[in-house]
N, C-alpha and C. Protein backbone atom coordinates (compact mmCIF):
# COMPACT_ATOMS: atom_id res chain seq x y z
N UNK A 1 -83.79 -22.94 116.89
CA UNK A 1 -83.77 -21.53 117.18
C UNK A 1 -85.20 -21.12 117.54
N UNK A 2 -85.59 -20.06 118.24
CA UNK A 2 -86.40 -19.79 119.12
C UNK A 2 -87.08 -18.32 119.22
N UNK A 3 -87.95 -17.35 118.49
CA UNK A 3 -87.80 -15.76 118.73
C UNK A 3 -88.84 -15.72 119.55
N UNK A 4 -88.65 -14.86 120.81
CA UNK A 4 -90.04 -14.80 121.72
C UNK A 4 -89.91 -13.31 121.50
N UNK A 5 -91.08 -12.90 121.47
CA UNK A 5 -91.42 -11.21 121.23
C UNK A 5 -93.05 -10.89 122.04
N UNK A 6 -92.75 -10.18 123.17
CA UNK A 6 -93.72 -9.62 124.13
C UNK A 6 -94.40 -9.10 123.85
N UNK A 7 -95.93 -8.96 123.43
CA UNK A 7 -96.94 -7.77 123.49
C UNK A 7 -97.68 -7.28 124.25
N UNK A 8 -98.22 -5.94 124.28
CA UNK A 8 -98.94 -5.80 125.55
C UNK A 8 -99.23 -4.15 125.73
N UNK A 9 -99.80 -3.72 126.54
CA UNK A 9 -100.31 -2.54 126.36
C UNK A 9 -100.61 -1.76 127.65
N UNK A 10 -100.22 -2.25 128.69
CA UNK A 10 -100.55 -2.04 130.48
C UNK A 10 -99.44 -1.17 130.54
N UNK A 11 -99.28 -0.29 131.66
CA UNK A 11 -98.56 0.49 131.78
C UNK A 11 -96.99 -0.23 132.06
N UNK A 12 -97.15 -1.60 132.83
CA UNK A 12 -96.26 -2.38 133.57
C UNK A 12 -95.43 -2.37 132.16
N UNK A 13 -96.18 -3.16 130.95
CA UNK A 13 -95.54 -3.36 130.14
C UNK A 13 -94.72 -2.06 129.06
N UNK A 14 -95.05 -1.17 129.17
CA UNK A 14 -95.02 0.01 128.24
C UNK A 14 -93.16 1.03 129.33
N UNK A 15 -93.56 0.61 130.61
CA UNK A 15 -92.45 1.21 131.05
C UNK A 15 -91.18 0.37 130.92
N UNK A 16 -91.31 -0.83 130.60
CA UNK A 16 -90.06 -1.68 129.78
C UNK A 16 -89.40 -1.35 128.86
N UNK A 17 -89.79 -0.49 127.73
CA UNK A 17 -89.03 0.50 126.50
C UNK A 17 -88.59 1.54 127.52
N UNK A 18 -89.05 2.42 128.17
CA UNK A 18 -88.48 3.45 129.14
C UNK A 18 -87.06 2.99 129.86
N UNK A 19 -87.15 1.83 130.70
CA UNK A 19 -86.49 1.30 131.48
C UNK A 19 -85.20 0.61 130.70
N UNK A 20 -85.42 0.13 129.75
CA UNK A 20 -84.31 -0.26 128.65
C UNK A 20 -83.65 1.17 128.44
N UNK A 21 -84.45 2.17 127.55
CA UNK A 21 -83.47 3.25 127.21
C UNK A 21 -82.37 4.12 128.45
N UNK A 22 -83.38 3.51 129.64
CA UNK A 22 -82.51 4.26 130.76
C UNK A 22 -81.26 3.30 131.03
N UNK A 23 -81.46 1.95 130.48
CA UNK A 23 -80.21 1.15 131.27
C UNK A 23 -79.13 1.39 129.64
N UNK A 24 -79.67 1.92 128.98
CA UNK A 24 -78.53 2.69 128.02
C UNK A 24 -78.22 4.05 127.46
N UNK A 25 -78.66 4.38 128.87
CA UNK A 25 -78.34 6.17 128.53
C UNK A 25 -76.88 6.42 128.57
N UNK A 26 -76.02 5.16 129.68
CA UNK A 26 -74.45 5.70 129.68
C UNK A 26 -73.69 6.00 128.16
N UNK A 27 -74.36 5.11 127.22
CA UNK A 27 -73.89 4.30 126.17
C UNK A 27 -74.69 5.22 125.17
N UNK A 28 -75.43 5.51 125.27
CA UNK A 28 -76.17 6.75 124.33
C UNK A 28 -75.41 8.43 124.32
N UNK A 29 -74.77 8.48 125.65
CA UNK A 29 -74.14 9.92 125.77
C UNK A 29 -72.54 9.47 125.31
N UNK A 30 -72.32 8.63 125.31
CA UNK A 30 -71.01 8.13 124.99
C UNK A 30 -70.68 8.32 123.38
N UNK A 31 -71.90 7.72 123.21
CA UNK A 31 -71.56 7.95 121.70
C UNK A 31 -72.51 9.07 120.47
N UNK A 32 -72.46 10.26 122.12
CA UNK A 32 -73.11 11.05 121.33
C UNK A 32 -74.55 11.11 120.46
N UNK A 33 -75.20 10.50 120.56
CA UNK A 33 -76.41 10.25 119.83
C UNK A 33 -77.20 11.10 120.67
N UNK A 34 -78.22 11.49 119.52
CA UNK A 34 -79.38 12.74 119.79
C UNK A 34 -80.50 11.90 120.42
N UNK A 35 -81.15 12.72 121.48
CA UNK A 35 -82.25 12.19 122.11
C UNK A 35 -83.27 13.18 121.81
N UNK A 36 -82.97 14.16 121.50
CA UNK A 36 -84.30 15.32 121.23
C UNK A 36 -85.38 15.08 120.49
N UNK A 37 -85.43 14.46 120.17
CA UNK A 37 -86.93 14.10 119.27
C UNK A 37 -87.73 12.88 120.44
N UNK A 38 -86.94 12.40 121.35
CA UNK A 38 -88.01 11.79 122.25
C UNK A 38 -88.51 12.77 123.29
N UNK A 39 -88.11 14.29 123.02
CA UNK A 39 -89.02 14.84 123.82
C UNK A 39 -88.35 15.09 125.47
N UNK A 40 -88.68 15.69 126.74
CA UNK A 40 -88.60 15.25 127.95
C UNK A 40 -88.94 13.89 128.70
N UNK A 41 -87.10 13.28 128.50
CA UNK A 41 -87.19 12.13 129.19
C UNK A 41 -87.92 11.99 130.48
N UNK A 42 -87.85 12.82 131.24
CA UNK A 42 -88.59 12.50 132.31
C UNK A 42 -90.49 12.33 132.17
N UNK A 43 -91.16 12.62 131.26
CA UNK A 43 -92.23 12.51 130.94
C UNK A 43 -92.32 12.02 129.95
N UNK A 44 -91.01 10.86 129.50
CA UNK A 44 -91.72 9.67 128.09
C UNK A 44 -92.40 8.51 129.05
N UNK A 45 -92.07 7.95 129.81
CA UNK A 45 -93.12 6.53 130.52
C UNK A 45 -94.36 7.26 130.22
N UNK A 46 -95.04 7.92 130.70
CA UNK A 46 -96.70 9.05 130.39
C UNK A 46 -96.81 9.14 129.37
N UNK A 47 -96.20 9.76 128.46
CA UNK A 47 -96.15 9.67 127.01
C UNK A 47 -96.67 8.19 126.27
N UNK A 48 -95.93 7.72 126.36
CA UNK A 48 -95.59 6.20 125.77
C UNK A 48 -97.15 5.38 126.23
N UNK A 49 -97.08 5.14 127.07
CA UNK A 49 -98.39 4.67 127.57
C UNK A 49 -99.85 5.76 127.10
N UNK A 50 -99.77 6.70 127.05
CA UNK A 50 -101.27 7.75 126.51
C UNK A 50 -101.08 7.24 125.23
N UNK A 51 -99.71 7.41 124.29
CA UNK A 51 -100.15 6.94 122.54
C UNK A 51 -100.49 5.70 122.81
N UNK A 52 -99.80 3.92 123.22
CA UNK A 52 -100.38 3.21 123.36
C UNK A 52 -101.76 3.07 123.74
N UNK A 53 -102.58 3.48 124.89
CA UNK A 53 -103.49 3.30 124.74
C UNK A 53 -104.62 4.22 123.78
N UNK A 54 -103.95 5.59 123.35
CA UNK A 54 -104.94 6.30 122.49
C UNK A 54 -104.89 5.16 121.30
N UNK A 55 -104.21 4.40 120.76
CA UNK A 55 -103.95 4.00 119.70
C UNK A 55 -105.20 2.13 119.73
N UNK A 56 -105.19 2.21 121.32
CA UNK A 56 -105.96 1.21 121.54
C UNK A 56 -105.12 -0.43 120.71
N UNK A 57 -104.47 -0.56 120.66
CA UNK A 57 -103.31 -1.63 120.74
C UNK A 57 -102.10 -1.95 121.52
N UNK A 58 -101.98 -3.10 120.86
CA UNK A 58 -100.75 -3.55 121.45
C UNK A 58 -99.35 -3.20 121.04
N UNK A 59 -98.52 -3.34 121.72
CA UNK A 59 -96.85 -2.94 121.18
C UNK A 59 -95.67 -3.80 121.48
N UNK A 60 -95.18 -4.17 120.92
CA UNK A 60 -94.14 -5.33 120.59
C UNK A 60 -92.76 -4.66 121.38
N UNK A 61 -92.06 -5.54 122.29
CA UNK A 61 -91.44 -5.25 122.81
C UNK A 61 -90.05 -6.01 122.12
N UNK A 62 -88.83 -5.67 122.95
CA UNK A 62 -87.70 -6.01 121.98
C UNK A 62 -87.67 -7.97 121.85
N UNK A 63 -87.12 -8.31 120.59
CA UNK A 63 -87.15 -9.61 120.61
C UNK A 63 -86.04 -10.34 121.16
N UNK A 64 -86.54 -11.37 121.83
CA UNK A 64 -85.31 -12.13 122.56
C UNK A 64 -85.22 -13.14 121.75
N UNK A 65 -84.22 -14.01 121.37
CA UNK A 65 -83.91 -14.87 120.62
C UNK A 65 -82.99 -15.70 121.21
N UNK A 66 -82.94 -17.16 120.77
CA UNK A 66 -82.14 -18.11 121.75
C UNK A 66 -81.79 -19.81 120.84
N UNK A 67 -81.11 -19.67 120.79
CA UNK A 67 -80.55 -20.86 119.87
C UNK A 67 -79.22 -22.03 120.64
N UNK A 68 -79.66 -23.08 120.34
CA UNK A 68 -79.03 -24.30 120.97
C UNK A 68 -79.17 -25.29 119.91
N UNK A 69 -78.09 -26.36 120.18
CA UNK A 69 -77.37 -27.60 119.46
C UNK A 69 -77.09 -28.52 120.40
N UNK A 70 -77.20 -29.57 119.70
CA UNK A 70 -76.50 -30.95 120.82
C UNK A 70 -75.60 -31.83 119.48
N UNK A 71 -74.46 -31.92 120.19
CA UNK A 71 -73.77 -32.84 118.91
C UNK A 71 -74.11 -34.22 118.65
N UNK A 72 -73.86 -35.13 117.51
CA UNK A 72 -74.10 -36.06 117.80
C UNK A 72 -73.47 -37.17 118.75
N UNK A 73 -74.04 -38.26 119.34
CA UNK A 73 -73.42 -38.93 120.61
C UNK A 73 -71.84 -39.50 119.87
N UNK A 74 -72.25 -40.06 118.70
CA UNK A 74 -70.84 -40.51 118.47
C UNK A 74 -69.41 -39.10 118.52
N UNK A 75 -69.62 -38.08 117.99
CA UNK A 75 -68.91 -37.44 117.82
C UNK A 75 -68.33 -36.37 119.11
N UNK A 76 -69.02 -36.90 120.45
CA UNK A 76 -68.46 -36.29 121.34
C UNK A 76 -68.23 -37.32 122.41
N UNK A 77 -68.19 -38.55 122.39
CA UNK A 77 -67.67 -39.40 122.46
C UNK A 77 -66.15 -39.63 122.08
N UNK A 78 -66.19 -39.06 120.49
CA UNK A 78 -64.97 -39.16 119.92
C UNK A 78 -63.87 -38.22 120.51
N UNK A 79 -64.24 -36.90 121.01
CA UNK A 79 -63.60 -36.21 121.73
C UNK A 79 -63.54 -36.25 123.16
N UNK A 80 -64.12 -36.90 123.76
CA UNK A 80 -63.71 -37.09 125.08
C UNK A 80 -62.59 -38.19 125.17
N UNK A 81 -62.51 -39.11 124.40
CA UNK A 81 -61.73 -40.52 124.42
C UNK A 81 -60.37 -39.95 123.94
N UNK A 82 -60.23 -38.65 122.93
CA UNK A 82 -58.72 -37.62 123.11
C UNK A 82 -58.90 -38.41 121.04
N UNK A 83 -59.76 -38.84 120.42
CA UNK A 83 -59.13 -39.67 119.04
C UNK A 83 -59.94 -38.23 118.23
């Protein structure tokens, strides 16, 4: 198993939280959930990026995670042969 988690602080990177919440806004009005405390969506990318850099760090972006197996040779052997 595998967790990769992005940091970074450039604007490129900071409009990736923006761009996520927009590819789930259908799914946010759907189920009703409050957005008012993030303020005017149209001026969070500006936002987001001024606290990042006032804050002079980095910010962790969502984690991707990725997990794989290989069986052993005898035992898929055993299933291809139908035993």
């Amino acid at each position: 198993m595998r967790m990769e988690m992005l940091l970074g602080s450039d604007p490129d990177f900071t409009r990736w939280v923006y761009d996520l919440l927009c590819s789930l806004l259908p799914q946010i009005h759907q189920l009703e959930l409050p957005l008012e405390k993030l303020g005017d969506f149209d001026t969070l990318p500006k936002r987001l990026q001024a606290e990042v850099t006032a804050s002079k760090r980095v910010v962790a972006f969502v984690a991707l995670v990725g997990a794989w197996c290989h069986k052993p040779k005898d035992e898929a052997l055993a299933m291809n042969s139908g035993a």
